[in-house]
N, C-alpha and C. Protein backbone atom coordinates (compact mmCIF):
# COMPACT_ATOMS: atom_id res chain seq x y z
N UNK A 1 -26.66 1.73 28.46
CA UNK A 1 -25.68 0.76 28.89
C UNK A 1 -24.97 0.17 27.66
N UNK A 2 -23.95 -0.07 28.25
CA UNK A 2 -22.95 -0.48 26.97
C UNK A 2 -22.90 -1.82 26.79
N UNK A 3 -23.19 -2.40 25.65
CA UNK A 3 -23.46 -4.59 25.99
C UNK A 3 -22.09 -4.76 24.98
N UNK A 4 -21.54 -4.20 24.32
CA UNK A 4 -20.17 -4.45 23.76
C UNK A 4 -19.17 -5.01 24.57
N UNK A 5 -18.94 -4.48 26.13
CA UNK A 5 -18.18 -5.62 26.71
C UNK A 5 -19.18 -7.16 27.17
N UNK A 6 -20.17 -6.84 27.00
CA UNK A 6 -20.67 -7.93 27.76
C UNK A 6 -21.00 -9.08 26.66
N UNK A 7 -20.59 -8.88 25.35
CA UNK A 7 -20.16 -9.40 24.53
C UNK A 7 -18.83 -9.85 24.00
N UNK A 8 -17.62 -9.67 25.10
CA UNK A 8 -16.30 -9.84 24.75
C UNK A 8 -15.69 -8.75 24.06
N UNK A 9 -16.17 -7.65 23.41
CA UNK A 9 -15.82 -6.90 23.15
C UNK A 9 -15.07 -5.96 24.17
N UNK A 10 -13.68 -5.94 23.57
CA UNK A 10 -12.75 -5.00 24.90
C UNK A 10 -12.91 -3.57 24.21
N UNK A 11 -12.69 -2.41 24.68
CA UNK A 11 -12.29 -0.87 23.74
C UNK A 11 -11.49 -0.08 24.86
N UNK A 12 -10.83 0.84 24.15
CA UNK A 12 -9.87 1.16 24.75
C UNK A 12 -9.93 2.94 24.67
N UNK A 13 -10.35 3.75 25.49
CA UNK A 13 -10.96 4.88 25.28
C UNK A 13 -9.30 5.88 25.36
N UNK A 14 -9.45 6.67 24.87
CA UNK A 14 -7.99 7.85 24.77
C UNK A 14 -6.91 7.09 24.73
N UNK A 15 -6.42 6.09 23.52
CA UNK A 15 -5.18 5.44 23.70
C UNK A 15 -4.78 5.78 21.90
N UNK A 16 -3.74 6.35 22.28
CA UNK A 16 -3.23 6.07 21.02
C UNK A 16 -3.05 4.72 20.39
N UNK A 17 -3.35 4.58 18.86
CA UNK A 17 -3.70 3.12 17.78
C UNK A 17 -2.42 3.08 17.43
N UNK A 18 -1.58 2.45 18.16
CA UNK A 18 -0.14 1.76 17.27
C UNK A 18 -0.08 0.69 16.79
N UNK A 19 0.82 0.17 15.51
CA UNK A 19 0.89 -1.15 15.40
C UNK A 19 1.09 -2.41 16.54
N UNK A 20 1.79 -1.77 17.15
CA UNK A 20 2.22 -2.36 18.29
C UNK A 20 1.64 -3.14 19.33
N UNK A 21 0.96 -1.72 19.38
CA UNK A 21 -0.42 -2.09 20.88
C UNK A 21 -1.49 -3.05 20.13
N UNK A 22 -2.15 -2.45 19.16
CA UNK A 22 -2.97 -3.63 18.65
C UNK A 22 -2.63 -5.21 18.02
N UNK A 23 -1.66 -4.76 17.46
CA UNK A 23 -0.88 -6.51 17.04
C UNK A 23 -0.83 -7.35 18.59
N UNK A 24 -0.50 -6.38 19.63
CA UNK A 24 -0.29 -7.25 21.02
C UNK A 24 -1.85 -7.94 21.46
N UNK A 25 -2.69 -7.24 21.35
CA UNK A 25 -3.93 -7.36 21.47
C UNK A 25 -4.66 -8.61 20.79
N UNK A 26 -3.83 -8.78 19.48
CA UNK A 26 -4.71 -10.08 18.46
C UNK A 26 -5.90 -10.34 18.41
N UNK A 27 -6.13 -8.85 17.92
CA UNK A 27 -7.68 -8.74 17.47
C UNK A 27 -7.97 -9.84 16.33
N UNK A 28 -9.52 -9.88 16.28
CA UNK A 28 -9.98 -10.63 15.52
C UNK A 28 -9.87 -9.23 14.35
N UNK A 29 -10.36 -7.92 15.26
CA UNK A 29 -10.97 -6.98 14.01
C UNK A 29 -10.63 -5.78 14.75
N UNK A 30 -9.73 -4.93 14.23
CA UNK A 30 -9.16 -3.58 14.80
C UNK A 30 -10.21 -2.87 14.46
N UNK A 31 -10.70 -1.83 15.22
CA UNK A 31 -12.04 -0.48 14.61
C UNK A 31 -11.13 0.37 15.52
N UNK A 32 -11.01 1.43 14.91
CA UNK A 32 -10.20 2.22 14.99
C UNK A 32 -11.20 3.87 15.01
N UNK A 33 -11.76 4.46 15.97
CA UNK A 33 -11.91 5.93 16.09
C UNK A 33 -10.87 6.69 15.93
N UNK A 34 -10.41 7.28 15.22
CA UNK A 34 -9.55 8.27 14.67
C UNK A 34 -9.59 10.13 15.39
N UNK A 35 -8.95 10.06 16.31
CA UNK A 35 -9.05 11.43 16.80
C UNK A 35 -7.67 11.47 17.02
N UNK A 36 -6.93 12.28 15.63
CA UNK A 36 -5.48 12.21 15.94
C UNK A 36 -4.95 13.64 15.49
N UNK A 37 -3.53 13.56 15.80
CA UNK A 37 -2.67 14.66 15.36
C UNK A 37 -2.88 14.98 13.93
N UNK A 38 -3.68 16.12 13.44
CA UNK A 38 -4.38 16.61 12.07
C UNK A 38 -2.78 16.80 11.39
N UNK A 39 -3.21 16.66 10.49
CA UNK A 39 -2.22 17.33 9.00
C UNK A 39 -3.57 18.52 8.48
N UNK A 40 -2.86 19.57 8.72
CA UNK A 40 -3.34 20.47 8.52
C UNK A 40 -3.45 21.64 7.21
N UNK A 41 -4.12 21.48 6.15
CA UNK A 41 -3.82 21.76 5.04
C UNK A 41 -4.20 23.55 4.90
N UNK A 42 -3.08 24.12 3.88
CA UNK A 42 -2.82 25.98 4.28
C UNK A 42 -4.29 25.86 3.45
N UNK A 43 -5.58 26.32 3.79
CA UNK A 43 -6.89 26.30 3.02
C UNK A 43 -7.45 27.09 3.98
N UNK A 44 -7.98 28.14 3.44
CA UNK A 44 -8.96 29.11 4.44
C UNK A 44 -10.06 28.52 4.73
N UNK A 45 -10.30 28.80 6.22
CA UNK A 45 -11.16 28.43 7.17
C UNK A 45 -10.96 27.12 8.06
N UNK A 46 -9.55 26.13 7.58
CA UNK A 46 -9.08 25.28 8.20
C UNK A 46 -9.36 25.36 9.78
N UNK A 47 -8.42 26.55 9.99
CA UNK A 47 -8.89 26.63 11.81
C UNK A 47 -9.96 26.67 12.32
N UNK A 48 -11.03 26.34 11.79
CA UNK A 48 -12.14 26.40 12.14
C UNK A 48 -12.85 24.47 13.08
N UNK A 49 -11.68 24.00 12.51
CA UNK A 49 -11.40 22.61 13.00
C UNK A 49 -12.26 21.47 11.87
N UNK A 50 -11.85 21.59 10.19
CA UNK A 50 -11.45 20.65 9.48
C UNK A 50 -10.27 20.21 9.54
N UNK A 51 -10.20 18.80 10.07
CA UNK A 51 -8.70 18.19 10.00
C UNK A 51 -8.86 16.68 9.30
N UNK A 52 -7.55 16.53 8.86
CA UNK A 52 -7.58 14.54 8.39
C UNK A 52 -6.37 14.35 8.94
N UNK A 53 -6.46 12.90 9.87
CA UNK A 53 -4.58 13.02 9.86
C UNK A 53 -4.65 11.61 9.60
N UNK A 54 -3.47 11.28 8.89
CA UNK A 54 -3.16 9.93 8.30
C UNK A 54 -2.01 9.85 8.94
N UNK A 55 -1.40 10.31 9.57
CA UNK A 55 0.76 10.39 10.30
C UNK A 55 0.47 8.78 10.81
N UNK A 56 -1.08 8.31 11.88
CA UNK A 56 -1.26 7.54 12.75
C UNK A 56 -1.45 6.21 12.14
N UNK A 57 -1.49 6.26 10.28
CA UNK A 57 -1.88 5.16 10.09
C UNK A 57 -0.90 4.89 8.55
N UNK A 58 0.00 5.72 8.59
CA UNK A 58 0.82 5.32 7.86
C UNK A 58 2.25 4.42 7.97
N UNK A 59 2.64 3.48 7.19
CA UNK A 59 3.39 1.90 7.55
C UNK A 59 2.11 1.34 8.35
N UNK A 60 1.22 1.35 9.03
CA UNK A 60 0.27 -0.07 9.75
C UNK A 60 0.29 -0.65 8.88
N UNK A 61 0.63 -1.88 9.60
CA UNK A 61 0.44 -3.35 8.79
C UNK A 61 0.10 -4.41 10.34
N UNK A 62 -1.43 -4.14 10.31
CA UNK A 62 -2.38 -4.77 11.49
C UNK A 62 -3.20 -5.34 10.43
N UNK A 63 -2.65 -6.11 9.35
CA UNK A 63 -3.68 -7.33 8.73
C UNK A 63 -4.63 -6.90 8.05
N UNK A 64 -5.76 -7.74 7.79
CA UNK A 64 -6.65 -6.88 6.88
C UNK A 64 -7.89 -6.96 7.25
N UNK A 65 -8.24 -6.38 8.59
CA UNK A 65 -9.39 -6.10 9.11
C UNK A 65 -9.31 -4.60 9.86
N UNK A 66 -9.21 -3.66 9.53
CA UNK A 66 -9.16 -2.20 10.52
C UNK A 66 -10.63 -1.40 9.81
N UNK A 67 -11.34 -1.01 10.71
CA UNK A 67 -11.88 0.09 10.11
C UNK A 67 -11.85 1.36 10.61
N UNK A 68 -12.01 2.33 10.05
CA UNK A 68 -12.60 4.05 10.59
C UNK A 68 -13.39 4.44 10.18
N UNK A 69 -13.83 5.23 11.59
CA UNK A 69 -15.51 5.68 11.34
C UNK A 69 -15.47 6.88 11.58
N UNK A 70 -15.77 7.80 11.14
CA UNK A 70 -15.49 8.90 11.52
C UNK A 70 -16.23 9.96 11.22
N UNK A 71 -16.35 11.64 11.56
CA UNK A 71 -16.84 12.40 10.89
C UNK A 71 -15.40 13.06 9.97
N UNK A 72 -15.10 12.87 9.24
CA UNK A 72 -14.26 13.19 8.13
C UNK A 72 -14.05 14.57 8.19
N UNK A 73 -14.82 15.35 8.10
CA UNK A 73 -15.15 16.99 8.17
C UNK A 73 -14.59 16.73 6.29
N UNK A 74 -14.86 15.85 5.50
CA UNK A 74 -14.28 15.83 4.01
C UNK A 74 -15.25 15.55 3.42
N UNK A 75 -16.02 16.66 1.89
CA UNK A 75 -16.76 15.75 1.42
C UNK A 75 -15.78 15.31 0.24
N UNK A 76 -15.76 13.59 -0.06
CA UNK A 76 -14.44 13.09 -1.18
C UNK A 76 -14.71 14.33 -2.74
N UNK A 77 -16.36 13.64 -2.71
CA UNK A 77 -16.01 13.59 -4.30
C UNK A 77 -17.75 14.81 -4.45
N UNK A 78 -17.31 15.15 -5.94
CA UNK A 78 -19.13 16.60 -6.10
C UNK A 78 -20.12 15.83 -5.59
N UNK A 79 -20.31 14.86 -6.44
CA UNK A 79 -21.70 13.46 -5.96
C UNK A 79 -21.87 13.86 -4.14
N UNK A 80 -20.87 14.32 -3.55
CA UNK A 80 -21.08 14.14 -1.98
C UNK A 80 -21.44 15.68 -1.43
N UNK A 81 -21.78 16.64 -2.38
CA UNK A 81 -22.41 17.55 -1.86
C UNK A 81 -23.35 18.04 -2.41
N UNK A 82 -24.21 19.15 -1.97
CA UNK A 82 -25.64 19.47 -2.33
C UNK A 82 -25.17 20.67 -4.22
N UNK A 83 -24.31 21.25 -3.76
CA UNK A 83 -23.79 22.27 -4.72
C UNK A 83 -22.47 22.58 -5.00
N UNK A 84 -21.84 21.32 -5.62
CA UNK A 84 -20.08 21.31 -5.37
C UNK A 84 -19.51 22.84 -6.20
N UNK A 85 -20.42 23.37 -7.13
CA UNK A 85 -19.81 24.31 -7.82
C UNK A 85 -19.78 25.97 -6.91
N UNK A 86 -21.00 25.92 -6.29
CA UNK A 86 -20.66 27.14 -5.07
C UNK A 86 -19.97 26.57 -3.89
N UNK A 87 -19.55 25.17 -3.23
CA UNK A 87 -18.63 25.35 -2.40
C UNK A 87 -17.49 24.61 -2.76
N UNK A 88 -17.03 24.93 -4.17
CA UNK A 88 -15.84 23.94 -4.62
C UNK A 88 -14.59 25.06 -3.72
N UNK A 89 -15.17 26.02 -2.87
CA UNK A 89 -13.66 26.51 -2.17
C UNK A 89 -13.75 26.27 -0.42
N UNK A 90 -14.92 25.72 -0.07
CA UNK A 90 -15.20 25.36 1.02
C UNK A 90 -14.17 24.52 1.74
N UNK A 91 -13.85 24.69 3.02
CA UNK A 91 -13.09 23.82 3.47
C UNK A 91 -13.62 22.24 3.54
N UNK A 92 -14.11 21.88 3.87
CA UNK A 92 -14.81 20.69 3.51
C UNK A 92 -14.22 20.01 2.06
N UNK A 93 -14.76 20.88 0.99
CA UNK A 93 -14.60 20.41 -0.11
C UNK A 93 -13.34 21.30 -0.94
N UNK A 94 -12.78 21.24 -0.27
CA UNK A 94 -11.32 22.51 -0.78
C UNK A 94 -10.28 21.33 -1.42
N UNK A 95 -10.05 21.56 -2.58
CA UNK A 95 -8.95 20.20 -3.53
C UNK A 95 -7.60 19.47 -2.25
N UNK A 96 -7.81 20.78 -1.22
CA UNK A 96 -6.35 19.75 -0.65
C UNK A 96 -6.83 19.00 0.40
N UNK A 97 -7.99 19.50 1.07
CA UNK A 97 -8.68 18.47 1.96
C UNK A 97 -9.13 17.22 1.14
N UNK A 98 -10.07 17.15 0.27
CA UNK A 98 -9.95 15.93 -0.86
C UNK A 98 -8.89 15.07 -1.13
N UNK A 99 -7.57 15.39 -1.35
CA UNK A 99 -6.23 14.85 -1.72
C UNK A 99 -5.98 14.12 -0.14
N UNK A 100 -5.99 14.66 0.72
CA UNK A 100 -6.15 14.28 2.23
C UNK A 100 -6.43 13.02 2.35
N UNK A 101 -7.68 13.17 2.04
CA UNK A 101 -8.90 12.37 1.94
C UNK A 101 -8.28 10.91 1.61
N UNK A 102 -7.99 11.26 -0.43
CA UNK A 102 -7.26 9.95 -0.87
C UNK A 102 -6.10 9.76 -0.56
N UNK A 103 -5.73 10.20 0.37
CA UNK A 103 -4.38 9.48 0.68
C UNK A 103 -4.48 8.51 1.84
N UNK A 104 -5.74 8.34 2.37
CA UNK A 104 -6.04 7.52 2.76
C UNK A 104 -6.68 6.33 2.37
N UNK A 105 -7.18 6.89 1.70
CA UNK A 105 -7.72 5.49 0.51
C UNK A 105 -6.51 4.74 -0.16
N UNK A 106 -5.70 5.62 -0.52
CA UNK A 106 -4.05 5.51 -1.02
C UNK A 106 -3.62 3.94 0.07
N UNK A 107 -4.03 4.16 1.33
CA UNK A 107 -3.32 3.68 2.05
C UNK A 107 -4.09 1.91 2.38
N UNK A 108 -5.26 1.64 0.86
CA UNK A 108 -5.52 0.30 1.00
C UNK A 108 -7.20 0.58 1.94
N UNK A 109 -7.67 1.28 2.33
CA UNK A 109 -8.19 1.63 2.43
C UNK A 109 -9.54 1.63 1.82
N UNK A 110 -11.13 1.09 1.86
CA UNK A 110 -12.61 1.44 0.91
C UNK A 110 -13.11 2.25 1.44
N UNK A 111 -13.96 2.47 1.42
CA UNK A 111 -14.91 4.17 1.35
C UNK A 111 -16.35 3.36 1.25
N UNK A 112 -17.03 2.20 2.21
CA UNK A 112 -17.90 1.66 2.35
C UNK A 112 -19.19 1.95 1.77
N UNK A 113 -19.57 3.30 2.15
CA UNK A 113 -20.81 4.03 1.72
C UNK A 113 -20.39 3.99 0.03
N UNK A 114 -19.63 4.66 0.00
CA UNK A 114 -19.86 4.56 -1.65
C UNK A 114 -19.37 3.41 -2.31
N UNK A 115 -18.86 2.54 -2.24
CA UNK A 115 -18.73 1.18 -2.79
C UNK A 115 -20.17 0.21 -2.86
N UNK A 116 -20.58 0.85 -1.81
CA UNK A 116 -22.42 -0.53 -2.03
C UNK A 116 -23.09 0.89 -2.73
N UNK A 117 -22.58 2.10 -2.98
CA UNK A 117 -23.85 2.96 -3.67
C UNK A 117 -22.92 4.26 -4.95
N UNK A 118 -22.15 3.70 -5.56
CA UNK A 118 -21.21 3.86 -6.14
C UNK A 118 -21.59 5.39 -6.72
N UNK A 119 -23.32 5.53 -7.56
CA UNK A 119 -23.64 6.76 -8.12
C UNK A 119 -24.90 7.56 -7.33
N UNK A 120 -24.73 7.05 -5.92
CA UNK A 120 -25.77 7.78 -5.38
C UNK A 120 -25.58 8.79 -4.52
N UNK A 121 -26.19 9.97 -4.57
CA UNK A 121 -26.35 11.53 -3.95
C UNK A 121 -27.01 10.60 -2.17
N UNK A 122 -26.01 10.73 -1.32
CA UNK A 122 -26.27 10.01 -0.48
C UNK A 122 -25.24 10.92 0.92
N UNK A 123 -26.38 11.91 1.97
CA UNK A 123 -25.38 12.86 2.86
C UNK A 123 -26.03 12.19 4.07
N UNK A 124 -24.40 12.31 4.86
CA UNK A 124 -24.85 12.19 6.46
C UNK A 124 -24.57 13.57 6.79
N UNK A 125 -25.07 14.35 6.09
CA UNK A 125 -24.37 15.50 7.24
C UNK A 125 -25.83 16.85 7.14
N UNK A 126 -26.88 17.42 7.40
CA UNK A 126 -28.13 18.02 7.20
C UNK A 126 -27.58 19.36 8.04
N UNK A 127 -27.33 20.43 8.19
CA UNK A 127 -26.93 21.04 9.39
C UNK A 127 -28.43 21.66 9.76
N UNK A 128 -28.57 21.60 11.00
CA UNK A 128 -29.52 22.12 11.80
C UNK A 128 -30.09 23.62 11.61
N UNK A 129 -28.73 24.48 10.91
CA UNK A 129 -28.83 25.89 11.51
C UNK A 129 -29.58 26.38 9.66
N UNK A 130 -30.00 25.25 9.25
CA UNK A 130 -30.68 25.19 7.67
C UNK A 130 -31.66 24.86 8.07
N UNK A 131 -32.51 25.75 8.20
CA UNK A 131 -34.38 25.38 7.83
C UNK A 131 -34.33 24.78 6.50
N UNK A 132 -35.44 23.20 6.81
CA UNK A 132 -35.34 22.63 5.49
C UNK A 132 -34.46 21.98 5.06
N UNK A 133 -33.26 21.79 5.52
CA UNK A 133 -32.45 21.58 4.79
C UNK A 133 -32.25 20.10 4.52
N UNK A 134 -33.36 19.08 5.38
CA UNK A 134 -33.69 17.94 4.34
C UNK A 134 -34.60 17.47 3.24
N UNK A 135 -35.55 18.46 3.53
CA UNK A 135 -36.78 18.82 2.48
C UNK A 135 -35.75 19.30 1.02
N UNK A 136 -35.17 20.68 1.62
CA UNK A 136 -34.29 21.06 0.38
C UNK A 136 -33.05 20.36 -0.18
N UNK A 137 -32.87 19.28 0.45
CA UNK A 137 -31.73 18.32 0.02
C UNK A 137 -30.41 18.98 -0.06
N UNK A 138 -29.91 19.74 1.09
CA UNK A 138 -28.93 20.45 1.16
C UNK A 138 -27.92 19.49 2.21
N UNK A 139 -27.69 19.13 1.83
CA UNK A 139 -26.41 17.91 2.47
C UNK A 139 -24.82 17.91 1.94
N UNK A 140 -24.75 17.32 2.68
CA UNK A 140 -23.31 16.95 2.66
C UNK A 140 -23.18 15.29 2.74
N UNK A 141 -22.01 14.54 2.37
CA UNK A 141 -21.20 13.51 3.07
C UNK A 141 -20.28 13.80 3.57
N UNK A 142 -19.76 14.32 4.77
CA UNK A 142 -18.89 13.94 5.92
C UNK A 142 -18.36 12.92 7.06
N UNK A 143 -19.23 12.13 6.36
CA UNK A 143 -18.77 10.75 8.01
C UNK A 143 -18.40 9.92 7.16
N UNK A 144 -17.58 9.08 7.43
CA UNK A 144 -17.17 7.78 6.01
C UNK A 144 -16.80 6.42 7.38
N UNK A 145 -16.87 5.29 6.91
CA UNK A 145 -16.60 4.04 6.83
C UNK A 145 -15.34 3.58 6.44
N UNK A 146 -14.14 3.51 6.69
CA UNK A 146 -13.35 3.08 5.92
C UNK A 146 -12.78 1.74 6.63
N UNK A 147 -12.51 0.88 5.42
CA UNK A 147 -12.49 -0.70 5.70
C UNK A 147 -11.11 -0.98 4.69
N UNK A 148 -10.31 -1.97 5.40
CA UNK A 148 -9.37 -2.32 4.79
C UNK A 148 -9.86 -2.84 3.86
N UNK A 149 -9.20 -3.37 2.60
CA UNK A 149 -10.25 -4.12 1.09
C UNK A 149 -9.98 -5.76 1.36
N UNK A 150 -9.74 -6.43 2.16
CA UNK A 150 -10.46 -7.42 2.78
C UNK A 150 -11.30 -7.46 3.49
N UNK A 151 -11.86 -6.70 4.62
CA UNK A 151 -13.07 -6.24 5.36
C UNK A 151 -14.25 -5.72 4.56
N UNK A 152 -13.83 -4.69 3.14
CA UNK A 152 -14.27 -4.66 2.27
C UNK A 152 -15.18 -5.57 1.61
N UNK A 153 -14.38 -6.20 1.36
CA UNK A 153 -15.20 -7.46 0.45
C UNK A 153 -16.43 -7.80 1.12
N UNK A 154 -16.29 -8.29 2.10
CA UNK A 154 -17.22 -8.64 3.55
C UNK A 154 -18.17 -7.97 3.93
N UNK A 155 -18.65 -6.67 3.32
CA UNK A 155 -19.70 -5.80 3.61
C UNK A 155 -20.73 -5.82 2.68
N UNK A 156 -22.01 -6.33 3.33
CA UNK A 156 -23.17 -6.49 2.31
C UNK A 156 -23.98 -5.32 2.49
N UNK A 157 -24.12 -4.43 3.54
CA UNK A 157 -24.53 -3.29 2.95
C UNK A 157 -23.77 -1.94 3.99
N UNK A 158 -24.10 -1.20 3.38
CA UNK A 158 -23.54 0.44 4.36
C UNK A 158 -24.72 1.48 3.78
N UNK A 159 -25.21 2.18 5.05
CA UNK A 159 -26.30 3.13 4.08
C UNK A 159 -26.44 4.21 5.44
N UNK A 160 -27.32 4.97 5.12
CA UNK A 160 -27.07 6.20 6.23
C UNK A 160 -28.60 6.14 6.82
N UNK A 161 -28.65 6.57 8.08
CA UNK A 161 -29.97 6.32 8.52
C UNK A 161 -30.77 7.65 8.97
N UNK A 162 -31.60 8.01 8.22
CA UNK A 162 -32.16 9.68 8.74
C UNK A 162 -32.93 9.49 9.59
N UNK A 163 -33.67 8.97 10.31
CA UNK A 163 -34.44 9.04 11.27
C UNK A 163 -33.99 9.54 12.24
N UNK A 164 -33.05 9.02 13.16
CA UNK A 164 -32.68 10.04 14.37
C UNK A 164 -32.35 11.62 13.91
N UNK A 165 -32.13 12.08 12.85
CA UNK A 165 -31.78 13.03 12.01
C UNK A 165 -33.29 14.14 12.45
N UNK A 166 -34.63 13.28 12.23
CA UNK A 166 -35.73 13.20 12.06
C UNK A 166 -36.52 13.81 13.27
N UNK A 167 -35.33 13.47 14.88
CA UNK A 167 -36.01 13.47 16.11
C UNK A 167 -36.13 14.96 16.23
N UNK A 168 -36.49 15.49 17.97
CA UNK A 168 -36.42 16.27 18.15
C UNK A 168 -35.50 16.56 18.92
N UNK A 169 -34.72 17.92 18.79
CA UNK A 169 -33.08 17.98 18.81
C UNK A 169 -32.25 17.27 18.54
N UNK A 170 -31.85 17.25 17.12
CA UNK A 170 -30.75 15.79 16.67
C UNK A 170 -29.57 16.41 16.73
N UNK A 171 -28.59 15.48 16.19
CA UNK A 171 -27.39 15.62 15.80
C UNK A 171 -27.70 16.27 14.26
N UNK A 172 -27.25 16.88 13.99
CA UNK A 172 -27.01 16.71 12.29
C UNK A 172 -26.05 15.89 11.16
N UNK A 173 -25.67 15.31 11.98
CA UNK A 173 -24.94 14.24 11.45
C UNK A 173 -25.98 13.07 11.63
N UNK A 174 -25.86 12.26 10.16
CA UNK A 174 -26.54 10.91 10.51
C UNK A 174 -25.84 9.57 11.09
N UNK A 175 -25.96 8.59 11.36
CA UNK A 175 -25.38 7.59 11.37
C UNK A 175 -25.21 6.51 10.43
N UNK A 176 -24.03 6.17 10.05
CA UNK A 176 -23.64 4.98 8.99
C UNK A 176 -23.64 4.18 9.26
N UNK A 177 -24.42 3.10 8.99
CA UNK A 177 -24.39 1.65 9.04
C UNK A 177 -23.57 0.82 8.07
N UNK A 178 -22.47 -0.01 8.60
CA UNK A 178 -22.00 -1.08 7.73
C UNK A 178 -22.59 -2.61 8.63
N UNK A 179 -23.07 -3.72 7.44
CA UNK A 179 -23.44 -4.69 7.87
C UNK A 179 -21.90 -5.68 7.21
N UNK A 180 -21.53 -7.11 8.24
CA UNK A 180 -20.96 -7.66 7.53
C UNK A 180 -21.09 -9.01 7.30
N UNK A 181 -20.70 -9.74 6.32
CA UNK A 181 -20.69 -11.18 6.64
C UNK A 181 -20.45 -11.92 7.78
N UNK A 182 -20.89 -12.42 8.04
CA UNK A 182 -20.53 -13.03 9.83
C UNK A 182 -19.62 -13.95 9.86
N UNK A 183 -18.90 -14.22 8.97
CA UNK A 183 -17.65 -15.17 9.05
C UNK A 183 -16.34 -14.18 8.84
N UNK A 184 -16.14 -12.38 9.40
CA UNK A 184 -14.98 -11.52 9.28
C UNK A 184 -14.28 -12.01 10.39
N UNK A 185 -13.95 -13.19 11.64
CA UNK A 185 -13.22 -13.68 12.24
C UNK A 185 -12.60 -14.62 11.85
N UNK A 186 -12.43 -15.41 10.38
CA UNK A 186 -12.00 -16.02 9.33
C UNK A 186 -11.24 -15.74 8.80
């Protein structure tokens, strides 16, 4: 059961995020799921469904509380994979998916997880079809946090949680936690 409305929390499932619609709304705090029209970069294995699209969030000016949560299908930076030098041609980690990447950061934008853990080897992403592959520390970062840098400020921690990772039949993706100051309706 879902207690987010029963907390005042409204959400708005398959709607496109315009300035528009949400400024009408007068959120305290826009969170924004990102499932949009990809910019699709010419990189082999793209069609395989790595996408980033920024079209949806470029000019917003919805204040300085938005976040995205997402699975990125991007790892940013080497620190975010198990062996950046054998998959520095990987789609994932391919230079124009990266550039992607910061052009969203470009856009005012933090990168949560790595701001509270700036030099740490830290993956949400284990794939299943890898025996071992948390024993062998074969990861990825693919899911990111991104917080406007006033929401930013406001985050005392973000960290990834392996346990459900841990269950039986997981996701291989982990889940990211951001915690925040409790005065971000301020």
């Amino acid at each position: 059961m879902n207690v987010l409305p029963k907390l005042g929390v409204r959400i708005h499932y398959r709607t496109t995020a315009t300035a528009e619609k949400v400024l009408a709304e007068k959120p305290d705090v826009a969170i924004i799921a990102v499932g949009a029209s990809p910019i699709i970069p010419k990189i082999p294995g793209v069609e395989n469904g790595s996408k980033i699209s920024i079209s949806g969030l470029k000019g917003l000016d919805l204040g300085e509380k938005i976040l995205i949560c997402r699975d990125m299908n991007v790892v940013p930076e080497p620190i975010d994979v198990h062996s950046p030098e054998k998959l520095k041609n990987h789609v994932c980690f391919h230079e124009d998916a990266r550039r992607a990447y910061r052009k969203i950061l470009d856009l005012e934008f933090v990168d949560l997880l790595r701001k509270m853990h700036p030099n740490e080897r830290i993956y949400s992403f284990y794939g299943y079809r890898v025996k071992g592959a948390i024993e062998k520390g074969l990861g990825w970062r693919v899911d990111a946090i991104l917080a406007t840098k006033p929401l930013a400020e406001k985050c005392i921690s973000c960290d990834v949680d392996i346990k459900p990772r841990l269950a039986e039949k997981p996701s291989d993706h982990l889940p990211i936690i951001a915690e925040f100051r409790d005065e971000i309706s301020g």
